[in-house]
PDB file of N, CA and C in Angstrom:
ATOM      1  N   UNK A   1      87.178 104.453 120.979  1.00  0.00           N
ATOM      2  CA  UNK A   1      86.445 103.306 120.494  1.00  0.00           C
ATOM      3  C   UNK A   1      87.125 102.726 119.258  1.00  0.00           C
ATOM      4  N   UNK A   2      87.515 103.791 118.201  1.00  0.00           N
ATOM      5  CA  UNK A   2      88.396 102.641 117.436  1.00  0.00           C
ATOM      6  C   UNK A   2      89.621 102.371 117.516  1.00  0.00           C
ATOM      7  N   UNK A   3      90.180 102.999 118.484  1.00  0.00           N
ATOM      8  CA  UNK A   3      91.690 102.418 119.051  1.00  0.00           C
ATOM      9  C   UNK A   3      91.380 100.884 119.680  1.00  0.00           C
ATOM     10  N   UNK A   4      90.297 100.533 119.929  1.00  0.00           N
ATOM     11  CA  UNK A   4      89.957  99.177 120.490  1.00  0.00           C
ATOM     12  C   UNK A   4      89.621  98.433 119.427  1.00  0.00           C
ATOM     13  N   UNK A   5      88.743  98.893 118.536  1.00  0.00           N
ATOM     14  CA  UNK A   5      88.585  97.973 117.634  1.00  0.00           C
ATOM     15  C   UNK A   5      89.831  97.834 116.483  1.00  0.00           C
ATOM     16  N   UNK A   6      90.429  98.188 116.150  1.00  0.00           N
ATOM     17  CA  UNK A   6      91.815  98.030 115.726  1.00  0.00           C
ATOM     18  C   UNK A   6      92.588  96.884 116.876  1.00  0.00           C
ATOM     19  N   UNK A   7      92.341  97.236 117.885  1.00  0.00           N
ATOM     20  CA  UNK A   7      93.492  96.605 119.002  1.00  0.00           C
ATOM     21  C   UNK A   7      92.991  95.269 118.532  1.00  0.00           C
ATOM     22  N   UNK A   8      91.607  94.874 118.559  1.00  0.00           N
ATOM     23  CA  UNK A   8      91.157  93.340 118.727  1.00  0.00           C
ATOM     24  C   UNK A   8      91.799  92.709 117.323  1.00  0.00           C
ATOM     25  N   UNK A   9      92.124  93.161 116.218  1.00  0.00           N
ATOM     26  CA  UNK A   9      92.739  92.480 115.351  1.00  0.00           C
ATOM     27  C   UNK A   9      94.037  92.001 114.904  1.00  0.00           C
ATOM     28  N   UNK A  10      94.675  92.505 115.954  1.00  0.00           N
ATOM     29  CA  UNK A  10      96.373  92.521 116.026  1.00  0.00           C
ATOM     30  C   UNK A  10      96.484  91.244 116.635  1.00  0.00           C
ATOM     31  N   UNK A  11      95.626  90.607 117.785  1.00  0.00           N
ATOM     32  CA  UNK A  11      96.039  89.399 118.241  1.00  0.00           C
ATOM     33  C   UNK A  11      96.261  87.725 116.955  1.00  0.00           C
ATOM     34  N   UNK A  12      95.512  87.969 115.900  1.00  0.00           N
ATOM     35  CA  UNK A  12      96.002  87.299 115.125  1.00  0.00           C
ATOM     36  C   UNK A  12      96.891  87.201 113.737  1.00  0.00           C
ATOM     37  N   UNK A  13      98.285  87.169 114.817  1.00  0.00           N
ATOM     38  CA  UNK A  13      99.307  87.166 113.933  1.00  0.00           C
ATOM     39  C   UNK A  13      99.418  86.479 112.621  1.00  0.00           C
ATOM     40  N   UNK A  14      98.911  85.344 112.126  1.00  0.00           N
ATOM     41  CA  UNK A  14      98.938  84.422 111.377  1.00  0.00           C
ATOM     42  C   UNK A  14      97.339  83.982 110.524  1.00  0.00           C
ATOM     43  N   UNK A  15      97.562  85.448 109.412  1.00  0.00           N
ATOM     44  CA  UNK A  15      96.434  85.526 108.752  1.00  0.00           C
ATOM     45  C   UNK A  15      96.452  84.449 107.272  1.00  0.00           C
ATOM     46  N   UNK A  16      95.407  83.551 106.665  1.00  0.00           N
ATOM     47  CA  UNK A  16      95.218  83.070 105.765  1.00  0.00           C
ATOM     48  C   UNK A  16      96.312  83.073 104.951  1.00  0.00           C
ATOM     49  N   UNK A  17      95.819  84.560 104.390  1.00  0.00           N
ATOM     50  CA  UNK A  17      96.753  84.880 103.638  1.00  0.00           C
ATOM     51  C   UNK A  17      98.597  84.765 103.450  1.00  0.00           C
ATOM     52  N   UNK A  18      99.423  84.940 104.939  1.00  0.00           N
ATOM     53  CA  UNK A  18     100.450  84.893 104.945  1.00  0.00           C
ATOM     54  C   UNK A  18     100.772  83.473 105.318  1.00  0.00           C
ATOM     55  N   UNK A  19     100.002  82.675 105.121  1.00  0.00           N
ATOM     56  CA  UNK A  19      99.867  80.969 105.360  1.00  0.00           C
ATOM     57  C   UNK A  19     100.616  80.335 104.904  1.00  0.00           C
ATOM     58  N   UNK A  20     101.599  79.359 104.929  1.00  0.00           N
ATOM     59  CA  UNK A  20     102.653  78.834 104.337  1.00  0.00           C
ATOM     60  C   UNK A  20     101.707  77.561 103.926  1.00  0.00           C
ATOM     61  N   UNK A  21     101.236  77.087 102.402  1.00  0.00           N
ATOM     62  CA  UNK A  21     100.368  76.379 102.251  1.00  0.00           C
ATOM     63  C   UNK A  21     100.819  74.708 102.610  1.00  0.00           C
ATOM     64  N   UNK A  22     102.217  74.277 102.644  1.00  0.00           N
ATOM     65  CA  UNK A  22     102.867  73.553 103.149  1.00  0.00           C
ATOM     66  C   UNK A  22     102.591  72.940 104.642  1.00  0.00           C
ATOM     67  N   UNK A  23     102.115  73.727 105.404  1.00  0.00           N
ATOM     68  CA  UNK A  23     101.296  73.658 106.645  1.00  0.00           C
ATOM     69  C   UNK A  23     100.450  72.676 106.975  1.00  0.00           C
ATOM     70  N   UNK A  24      99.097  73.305 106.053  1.00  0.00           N
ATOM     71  CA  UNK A  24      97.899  72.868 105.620  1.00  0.00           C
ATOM     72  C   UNK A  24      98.373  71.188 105.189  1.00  0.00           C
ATOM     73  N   UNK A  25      98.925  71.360 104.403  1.00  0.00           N
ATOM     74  CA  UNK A  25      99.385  70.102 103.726  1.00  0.00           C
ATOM     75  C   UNK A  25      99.821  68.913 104.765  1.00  0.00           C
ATOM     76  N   UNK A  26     100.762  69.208 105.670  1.00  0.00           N
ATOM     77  CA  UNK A  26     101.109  68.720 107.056  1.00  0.00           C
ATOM     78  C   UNK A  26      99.962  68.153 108.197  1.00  0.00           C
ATOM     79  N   UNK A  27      99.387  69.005 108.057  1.00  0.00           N
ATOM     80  CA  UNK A  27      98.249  68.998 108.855  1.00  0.00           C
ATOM     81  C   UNK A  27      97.465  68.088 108.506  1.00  0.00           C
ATOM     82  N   UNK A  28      97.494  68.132 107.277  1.00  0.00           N
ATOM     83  CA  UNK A  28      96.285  67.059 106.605  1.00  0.00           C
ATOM     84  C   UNK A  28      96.793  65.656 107.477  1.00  0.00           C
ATOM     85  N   UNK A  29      98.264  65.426 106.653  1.00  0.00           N
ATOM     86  CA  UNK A  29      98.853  64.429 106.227  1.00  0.00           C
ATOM     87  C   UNK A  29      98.583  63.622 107.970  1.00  0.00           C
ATOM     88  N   UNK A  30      98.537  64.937 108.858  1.00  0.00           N
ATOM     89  CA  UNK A  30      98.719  64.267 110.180  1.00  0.00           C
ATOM     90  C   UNK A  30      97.303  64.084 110.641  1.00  0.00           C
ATOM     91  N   UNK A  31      96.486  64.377 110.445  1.00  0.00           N
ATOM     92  CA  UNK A  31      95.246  64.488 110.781  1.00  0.00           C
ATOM     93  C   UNK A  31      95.205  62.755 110.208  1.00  0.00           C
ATOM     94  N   UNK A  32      95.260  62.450 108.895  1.00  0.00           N
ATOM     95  CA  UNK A  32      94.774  61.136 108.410  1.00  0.00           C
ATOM     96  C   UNK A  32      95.710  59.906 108.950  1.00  0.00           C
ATOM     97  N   UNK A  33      96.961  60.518 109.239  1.00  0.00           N
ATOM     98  CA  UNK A  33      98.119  59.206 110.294  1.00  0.00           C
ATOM     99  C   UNK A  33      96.557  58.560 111.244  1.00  0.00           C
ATOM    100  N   UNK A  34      96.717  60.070 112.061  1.00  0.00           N
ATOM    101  CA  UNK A  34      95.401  59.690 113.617  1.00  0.00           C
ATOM    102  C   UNK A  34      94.000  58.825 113.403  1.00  0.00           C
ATOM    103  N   UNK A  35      93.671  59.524 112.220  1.00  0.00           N
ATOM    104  CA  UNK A  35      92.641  58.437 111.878  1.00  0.00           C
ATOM    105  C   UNK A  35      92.479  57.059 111.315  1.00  0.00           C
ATOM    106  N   UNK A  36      93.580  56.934 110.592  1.00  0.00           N
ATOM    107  CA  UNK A  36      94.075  55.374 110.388  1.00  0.00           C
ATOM    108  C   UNK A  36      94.809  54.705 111.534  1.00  0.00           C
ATOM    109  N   UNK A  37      95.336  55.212 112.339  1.00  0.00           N
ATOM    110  CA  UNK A  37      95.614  54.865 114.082  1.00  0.00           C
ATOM    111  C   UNK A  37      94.355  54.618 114.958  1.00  0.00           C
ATOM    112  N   UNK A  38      93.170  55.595 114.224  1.00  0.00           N
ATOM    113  CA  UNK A  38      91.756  55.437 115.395  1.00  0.00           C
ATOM    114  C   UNK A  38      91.153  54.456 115.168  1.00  0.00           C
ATOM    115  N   UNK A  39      91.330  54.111 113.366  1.00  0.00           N
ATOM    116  CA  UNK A  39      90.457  52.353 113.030  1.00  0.00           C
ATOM    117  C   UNK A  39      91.292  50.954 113.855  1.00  0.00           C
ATOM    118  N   UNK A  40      92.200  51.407 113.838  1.00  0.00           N
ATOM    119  CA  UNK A  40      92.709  50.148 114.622  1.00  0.00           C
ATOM    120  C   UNK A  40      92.506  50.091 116.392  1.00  0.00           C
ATOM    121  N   UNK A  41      92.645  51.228 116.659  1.00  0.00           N
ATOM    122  CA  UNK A  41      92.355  51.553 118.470  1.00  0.00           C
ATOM    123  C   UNK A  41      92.452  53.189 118.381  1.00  0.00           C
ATOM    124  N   UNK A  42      91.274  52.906 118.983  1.00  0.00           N
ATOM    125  CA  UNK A  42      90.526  54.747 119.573  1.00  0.00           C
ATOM    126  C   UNK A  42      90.686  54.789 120.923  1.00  0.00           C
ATOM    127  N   UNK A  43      91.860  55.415 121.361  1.00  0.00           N
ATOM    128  CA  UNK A  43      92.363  56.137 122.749  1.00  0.00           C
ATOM    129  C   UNK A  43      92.015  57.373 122.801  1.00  0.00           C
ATOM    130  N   UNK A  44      92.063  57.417 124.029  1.00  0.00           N
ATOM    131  CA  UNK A  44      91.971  59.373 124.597  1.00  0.00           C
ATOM    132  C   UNK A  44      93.167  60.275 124.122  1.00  0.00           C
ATOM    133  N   UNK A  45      94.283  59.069 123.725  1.00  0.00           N
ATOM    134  CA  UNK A  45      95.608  60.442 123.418  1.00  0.00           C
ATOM    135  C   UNK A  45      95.096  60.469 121.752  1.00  0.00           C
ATOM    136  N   UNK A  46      94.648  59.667 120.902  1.00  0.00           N
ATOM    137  CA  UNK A  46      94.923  59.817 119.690  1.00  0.00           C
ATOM    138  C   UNK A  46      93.633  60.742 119.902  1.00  0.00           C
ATOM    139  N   UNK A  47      92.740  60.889 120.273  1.00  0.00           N
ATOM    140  CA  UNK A  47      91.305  61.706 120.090  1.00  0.00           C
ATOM    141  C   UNK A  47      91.412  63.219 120.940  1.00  0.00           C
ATOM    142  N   UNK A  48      92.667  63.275 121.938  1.00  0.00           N
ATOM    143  CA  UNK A  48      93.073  64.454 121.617  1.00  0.00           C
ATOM    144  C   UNK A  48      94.018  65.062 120.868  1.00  0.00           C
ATOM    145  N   UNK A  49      95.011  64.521 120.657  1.00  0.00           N
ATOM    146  CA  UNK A  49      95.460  64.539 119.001  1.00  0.00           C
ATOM    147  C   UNK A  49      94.941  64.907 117.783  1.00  0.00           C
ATOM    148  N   UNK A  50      93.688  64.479 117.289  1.00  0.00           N
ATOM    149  CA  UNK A  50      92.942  64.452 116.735  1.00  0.00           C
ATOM    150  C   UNK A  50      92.028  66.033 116.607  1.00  0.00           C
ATOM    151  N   UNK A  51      91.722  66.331 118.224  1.00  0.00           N
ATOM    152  CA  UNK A  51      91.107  67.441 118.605  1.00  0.00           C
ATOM    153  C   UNK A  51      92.264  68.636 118.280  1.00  0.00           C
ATOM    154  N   UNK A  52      93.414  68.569 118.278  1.00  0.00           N
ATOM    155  CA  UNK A  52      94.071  69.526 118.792  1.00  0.00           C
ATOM    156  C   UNK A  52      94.839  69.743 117.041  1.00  0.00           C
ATOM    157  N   UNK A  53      95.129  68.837 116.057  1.00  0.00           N
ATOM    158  CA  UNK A  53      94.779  69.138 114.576  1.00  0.00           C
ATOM    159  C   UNK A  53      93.718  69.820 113.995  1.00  0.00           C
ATOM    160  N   UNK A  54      92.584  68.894 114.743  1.00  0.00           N
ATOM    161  CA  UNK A  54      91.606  70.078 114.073  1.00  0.00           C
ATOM    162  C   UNK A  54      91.822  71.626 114.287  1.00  0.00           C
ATOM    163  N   UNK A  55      92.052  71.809 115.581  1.00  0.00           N
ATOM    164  CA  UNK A  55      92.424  73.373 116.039  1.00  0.00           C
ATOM    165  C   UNK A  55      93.003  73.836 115.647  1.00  0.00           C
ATOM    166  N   UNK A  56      94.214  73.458 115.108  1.00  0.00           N
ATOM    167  CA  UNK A  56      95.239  74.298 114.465  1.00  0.00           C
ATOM    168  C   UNK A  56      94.540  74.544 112.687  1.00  0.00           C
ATOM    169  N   UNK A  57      94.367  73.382 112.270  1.00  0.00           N
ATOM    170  CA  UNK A  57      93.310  73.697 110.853  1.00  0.00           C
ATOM    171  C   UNK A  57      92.640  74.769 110.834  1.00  0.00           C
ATOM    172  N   UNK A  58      91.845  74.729 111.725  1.00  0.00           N
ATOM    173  CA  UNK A  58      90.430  75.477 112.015  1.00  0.00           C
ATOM    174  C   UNK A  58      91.398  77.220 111.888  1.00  0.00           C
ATOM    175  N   UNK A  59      92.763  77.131 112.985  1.00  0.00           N
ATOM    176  CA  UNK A  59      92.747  78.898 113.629  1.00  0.00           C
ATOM    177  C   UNK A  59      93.695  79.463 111.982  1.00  0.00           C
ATOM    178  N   UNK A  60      94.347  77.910 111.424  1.00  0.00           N
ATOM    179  CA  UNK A  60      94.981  78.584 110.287  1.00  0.00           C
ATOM    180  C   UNK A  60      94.270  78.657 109.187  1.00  0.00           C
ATOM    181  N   UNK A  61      93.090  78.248 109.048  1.00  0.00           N
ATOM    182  CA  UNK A  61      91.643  78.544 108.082  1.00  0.00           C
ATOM    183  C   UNK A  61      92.400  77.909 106.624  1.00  0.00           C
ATOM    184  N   UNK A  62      92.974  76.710 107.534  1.00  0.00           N
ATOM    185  CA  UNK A  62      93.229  75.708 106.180  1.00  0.00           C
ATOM    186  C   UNK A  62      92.340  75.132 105.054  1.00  0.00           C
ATOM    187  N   UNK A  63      90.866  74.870 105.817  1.00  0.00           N
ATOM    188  CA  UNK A  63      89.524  74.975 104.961  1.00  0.00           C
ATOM    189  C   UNK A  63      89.529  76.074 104.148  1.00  0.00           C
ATOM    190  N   UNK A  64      89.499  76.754 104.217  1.00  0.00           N
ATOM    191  CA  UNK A  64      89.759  78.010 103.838  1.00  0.00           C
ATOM    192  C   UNK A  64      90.326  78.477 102.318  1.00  0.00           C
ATOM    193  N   UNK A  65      92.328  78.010 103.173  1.00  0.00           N
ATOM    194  CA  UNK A  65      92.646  78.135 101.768  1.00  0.00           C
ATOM    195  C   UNK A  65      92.454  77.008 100.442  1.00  0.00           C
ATOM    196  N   UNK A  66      92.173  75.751 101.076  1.00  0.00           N
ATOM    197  CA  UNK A  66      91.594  75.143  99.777  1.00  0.00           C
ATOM    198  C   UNK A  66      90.298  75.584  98.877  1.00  0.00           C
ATOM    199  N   UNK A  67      89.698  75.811  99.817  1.00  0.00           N
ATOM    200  CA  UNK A  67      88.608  76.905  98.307  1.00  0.00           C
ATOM    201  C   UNK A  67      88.868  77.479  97.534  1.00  0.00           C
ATOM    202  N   UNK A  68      90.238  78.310  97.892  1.00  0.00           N
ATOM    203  CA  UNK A  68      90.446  79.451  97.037  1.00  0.00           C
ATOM    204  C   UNK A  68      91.469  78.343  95.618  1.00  0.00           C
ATOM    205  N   UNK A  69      91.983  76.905  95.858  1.00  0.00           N
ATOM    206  CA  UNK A  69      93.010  76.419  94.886  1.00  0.00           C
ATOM    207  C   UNK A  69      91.985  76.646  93.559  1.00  0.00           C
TER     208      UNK A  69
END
């Protein structure tokens, strides 16, 4: 039983902590391109675009590390 629960934490390679904050920063920068692209015309590619920034934010807990600045 705790050879499993150990196992389940290895799948995320890319913890907060070892976060290249430069990333985050990227992410932003691209997240706000899409949304100043969505005021002018809101397509399905920019709104999955859109979706698929957030995801990467979200799994690299870029929210995250700005709390801690």
């Amino acid at each position: 039983m705790v050879t499993l629960i150990s196992g389940l934490t290895i799948p995320f390679p890319l913890q907060a902590k070892e976060l290249n904050p430069n990333q985050c920063a990227a992410l932003r920068v691209e997240l706000r391109q899409i949304t100043e692209a969505q005021r002018e015309r809101s397509t399905p590619y920019l709104q999955e675009e859109r979706k698929r920034v957030k995801d990467q934010m979200w799994a690299l807990k870029c929210e995250e590390m700005e709390r801690r600045r």
